[in-house]
PDB file of N, CA and C in Angstrom:
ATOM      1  N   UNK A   1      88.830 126.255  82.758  1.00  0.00           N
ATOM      2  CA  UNK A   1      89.091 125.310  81.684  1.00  0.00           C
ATOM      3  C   UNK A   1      87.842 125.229  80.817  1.00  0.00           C
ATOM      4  N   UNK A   2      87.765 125.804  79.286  1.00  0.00           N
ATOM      5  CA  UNK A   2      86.903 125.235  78.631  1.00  0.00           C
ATOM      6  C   UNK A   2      86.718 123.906  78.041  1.00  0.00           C
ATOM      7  N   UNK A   3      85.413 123.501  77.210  1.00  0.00           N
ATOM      8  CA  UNK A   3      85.054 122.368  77.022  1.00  0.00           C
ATOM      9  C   UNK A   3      86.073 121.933  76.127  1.00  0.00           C
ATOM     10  N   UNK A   4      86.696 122.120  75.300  1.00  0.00           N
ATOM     11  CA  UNK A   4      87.659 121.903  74.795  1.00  0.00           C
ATOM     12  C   UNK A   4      89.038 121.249  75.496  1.00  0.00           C
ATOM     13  N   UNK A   5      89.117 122.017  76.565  1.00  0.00           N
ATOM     14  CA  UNK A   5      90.337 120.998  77.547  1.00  0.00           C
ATOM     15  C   UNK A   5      89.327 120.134  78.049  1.00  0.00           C
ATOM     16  N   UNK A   6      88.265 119.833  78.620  1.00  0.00           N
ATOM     17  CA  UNK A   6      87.623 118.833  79.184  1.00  0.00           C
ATOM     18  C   UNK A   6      87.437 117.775  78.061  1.00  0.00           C
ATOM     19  N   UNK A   7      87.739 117.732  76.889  1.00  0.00           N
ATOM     20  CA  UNK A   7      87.105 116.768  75.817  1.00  0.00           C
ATOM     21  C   UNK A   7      88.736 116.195  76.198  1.00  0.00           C
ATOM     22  N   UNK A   8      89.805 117.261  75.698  1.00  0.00           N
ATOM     23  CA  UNK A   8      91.109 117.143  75.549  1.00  0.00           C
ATOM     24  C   UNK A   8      91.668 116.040  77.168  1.00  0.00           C
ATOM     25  N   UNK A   9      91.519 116.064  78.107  1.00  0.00           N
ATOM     26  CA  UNK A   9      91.287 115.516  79.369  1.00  0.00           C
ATOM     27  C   UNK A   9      90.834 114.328  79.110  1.00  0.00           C
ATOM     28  N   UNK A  10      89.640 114.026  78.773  1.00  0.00           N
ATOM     29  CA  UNK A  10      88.742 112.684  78.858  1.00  0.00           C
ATOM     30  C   UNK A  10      89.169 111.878  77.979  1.00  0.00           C
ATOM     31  N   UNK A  11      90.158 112.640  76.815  1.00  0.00           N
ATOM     32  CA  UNK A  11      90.083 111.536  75.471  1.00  0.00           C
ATOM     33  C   UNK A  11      91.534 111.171  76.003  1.00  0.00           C
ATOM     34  N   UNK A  12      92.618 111.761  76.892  1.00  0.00           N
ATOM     35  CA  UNK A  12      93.849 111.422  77.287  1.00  0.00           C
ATOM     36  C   UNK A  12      93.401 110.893  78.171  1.00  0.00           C
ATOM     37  N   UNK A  13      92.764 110.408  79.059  1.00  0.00           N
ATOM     38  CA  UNK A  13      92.662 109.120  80.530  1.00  0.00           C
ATOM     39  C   UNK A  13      91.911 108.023  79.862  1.00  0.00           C
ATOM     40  N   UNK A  14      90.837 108.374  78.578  1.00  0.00           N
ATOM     41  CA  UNK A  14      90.256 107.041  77.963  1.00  0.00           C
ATOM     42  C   UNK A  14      91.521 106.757  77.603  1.00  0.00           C
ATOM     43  N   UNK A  15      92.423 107.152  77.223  1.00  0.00           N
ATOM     44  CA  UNK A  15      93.556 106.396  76.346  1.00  0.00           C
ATOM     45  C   UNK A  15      94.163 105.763  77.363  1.00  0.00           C
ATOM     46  N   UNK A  16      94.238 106.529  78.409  1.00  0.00           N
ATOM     47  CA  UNK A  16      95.376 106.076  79.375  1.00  0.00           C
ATOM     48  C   UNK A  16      95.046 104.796  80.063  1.00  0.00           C
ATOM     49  N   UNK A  17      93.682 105.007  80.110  1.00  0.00           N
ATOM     50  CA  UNK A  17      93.058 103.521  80.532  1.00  0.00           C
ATOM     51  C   UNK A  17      92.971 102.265  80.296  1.00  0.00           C
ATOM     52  N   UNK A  18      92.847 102.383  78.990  1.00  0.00           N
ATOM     53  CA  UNK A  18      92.728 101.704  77.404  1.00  0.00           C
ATOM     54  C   UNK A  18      94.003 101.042  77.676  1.00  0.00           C
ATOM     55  N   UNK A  19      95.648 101.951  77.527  1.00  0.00           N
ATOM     56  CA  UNK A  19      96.895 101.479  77.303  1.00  0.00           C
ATOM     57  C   UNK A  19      96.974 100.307  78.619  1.00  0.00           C
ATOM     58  N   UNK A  20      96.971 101.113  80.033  1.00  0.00           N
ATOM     59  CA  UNK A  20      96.913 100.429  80.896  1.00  0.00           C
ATOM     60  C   UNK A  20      96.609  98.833  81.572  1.00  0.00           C
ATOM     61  N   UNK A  21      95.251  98.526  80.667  1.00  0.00           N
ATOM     62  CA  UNK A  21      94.188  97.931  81.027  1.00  0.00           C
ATOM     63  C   UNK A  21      94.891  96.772  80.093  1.00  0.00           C
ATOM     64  N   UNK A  22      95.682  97.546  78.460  1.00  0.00           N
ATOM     65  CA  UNK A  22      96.176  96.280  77.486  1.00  0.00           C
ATOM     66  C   UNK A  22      97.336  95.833  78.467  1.00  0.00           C
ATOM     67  N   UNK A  23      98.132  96.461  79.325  1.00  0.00           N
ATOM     68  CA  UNK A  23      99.635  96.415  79.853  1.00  0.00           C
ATOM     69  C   UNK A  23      98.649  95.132  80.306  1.00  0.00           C
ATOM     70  N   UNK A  24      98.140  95.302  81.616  1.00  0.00           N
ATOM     71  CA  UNK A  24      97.550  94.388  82.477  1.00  0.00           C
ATOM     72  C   UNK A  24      97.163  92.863  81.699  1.00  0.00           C
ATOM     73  N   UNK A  25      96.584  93.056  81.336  1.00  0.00           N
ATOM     74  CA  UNK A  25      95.674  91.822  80.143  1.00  0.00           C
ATOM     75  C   UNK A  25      97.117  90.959  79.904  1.00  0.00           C
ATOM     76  N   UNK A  26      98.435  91.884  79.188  1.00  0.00           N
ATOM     77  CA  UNK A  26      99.114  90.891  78.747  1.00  0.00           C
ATOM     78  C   UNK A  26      99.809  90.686  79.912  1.00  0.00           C
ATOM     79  N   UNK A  27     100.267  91.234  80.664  1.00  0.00           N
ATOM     80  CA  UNK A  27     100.994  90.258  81.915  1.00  0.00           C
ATOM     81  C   UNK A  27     100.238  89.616  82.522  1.00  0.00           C
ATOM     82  N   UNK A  28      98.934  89.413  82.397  1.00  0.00           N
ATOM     83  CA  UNK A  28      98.297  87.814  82.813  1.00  0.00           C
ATOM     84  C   UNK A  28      98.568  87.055  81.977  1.00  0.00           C
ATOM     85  N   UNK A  29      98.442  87.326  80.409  1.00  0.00           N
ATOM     86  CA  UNK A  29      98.780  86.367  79.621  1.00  0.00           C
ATOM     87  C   UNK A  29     100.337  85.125  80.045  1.00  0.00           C
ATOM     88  N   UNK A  30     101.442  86.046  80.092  1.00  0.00           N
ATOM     89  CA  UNK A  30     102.623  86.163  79.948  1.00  0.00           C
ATOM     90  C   UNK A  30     102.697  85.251  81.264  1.00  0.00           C
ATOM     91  N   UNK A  31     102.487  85.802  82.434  1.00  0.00           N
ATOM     92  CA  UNK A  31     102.598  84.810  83.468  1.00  0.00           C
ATOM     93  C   UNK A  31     101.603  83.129  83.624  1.00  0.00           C
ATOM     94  N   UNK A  32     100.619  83.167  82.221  1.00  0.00           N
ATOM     95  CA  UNK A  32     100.245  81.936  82.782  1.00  0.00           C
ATOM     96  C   UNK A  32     100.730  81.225  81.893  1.00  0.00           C
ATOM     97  N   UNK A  33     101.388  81.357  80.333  1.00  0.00           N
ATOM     98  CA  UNK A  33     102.260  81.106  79.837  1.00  0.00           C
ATOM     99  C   UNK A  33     103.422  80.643  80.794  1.00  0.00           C
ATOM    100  N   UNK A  34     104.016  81.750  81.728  1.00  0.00           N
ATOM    101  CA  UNK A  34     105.549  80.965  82.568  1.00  0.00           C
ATOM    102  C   UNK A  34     105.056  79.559  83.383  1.00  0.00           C
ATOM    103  N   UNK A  35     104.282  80.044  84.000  1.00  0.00           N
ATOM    104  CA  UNK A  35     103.525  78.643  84.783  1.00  0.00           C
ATOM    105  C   UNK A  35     102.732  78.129  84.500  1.00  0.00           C
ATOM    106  N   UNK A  36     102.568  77.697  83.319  1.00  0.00           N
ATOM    107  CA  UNK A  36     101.416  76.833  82.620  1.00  0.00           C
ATOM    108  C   UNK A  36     100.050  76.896  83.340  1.00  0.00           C
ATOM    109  N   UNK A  37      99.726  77.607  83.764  1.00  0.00           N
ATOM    110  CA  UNK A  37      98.465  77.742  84.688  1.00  0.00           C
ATOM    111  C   UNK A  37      97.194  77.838  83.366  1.00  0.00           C
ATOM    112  N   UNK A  38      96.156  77.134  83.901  1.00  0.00           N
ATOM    113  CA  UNK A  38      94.630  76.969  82.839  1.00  0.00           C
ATOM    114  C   UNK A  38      93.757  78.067  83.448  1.00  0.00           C
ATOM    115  N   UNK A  39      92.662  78.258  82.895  1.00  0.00           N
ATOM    116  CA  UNK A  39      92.076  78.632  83.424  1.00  0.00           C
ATOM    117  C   UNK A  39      90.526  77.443  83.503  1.00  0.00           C
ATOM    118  N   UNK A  40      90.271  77.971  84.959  1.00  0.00           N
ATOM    119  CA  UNK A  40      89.365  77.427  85.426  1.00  0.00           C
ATOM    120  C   UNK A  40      87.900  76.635  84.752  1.00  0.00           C
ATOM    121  N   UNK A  41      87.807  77.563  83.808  1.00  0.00           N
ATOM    122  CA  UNK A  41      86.719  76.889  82.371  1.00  0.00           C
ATOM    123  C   UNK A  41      87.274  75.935  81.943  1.00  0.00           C
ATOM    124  N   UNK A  42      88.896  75.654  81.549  1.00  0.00           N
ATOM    125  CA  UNK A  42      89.780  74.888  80.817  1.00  0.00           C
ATOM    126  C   UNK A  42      89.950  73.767  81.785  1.00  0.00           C
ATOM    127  N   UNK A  43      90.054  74.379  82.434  1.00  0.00           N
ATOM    128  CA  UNK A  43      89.832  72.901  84.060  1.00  0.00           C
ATOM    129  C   UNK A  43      88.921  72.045  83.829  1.00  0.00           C
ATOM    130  N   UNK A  44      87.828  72.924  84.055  1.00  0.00           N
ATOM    131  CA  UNK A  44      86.717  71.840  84.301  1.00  0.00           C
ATOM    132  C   UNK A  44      85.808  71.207  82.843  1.00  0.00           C
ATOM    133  N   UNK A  45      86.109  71.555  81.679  1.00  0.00           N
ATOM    134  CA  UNK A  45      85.217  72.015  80.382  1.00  0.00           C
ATOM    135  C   UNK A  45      87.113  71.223  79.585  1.00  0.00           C
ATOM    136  N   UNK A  46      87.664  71.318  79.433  1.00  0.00           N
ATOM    137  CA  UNK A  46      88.625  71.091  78.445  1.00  0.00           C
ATOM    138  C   UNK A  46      89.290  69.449  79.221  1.00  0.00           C
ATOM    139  N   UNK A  47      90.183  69.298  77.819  1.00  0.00           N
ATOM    140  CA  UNK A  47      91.134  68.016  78.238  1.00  0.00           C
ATOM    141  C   UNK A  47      92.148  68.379  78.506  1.00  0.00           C
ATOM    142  N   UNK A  48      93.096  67.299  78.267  1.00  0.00           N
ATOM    143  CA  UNK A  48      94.719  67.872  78.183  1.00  0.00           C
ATOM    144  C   UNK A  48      95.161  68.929  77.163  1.00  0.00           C
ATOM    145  N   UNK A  49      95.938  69.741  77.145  1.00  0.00           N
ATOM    146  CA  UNK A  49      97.060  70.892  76.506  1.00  0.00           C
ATOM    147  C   UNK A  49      96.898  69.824  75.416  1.00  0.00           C
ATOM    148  N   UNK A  50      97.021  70.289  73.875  1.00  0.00           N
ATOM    149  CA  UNK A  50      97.166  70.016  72.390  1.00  0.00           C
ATOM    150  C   UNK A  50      98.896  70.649  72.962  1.00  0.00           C
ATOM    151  N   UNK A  51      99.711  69.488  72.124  1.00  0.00           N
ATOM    152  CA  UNK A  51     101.344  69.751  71.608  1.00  0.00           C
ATOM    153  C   UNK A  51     101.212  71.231  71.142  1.00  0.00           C
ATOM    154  N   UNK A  52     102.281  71.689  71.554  1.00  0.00           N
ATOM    155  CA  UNK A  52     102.426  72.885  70.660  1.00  0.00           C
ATOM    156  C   UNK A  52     102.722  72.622  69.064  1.00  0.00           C
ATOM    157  N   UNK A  53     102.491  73.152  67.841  1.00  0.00           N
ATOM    158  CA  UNK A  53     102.380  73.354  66.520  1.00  0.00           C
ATOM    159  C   UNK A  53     103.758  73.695  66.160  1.00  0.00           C
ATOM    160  N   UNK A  54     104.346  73.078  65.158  1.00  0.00           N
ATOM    161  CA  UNK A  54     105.647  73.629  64.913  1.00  0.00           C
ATOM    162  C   UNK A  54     106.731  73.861  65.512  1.00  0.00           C
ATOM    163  N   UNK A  55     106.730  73.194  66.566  1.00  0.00           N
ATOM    164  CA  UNK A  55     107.871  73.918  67.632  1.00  0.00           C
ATOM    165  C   UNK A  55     108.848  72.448  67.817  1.00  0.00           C
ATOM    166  N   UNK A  56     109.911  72.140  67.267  1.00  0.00           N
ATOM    167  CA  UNK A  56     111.167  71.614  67.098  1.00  0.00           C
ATOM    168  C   UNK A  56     111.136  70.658  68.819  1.00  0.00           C
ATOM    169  N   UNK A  57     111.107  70.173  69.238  1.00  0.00           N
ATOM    170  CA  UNK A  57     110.784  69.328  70.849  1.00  0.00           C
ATOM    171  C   UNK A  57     112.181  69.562  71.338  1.00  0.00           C
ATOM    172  N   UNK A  58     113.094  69.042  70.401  1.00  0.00           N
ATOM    173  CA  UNK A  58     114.728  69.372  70.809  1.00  0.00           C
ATOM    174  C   UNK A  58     115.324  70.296  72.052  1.00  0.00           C
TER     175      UNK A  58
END
């Protein structure tokens, strides 16, 4: 394999990593959204949840 497939290689697993790593990130998001879960800074450093903005209560 020349350097050319090795660039071709490294720049497809940085990506793959990259994509991966966004998948991950947002299904933490997404699940602490379902269960209202804070995070721990927000625990100890924040108050109560602000109302959500615009959103009809109905």
């Amino acid at each position: 394999m020349g350097d050319s497939g090795l660039i071709y290689m490294l720049a497809f697993t940085t990506f793959a990593l990259v994509i991966l790593f966004l998948i991950w990130q947002r299904m933490r998001v997404q699940r602490a959204k379902e269960t209202g879960e804070r995070s721990s800074f927000t625990d100890h450093h924040g108050g109560p949840p602000r109302p959500h903005q615009g959103v009809d209560p109905r």
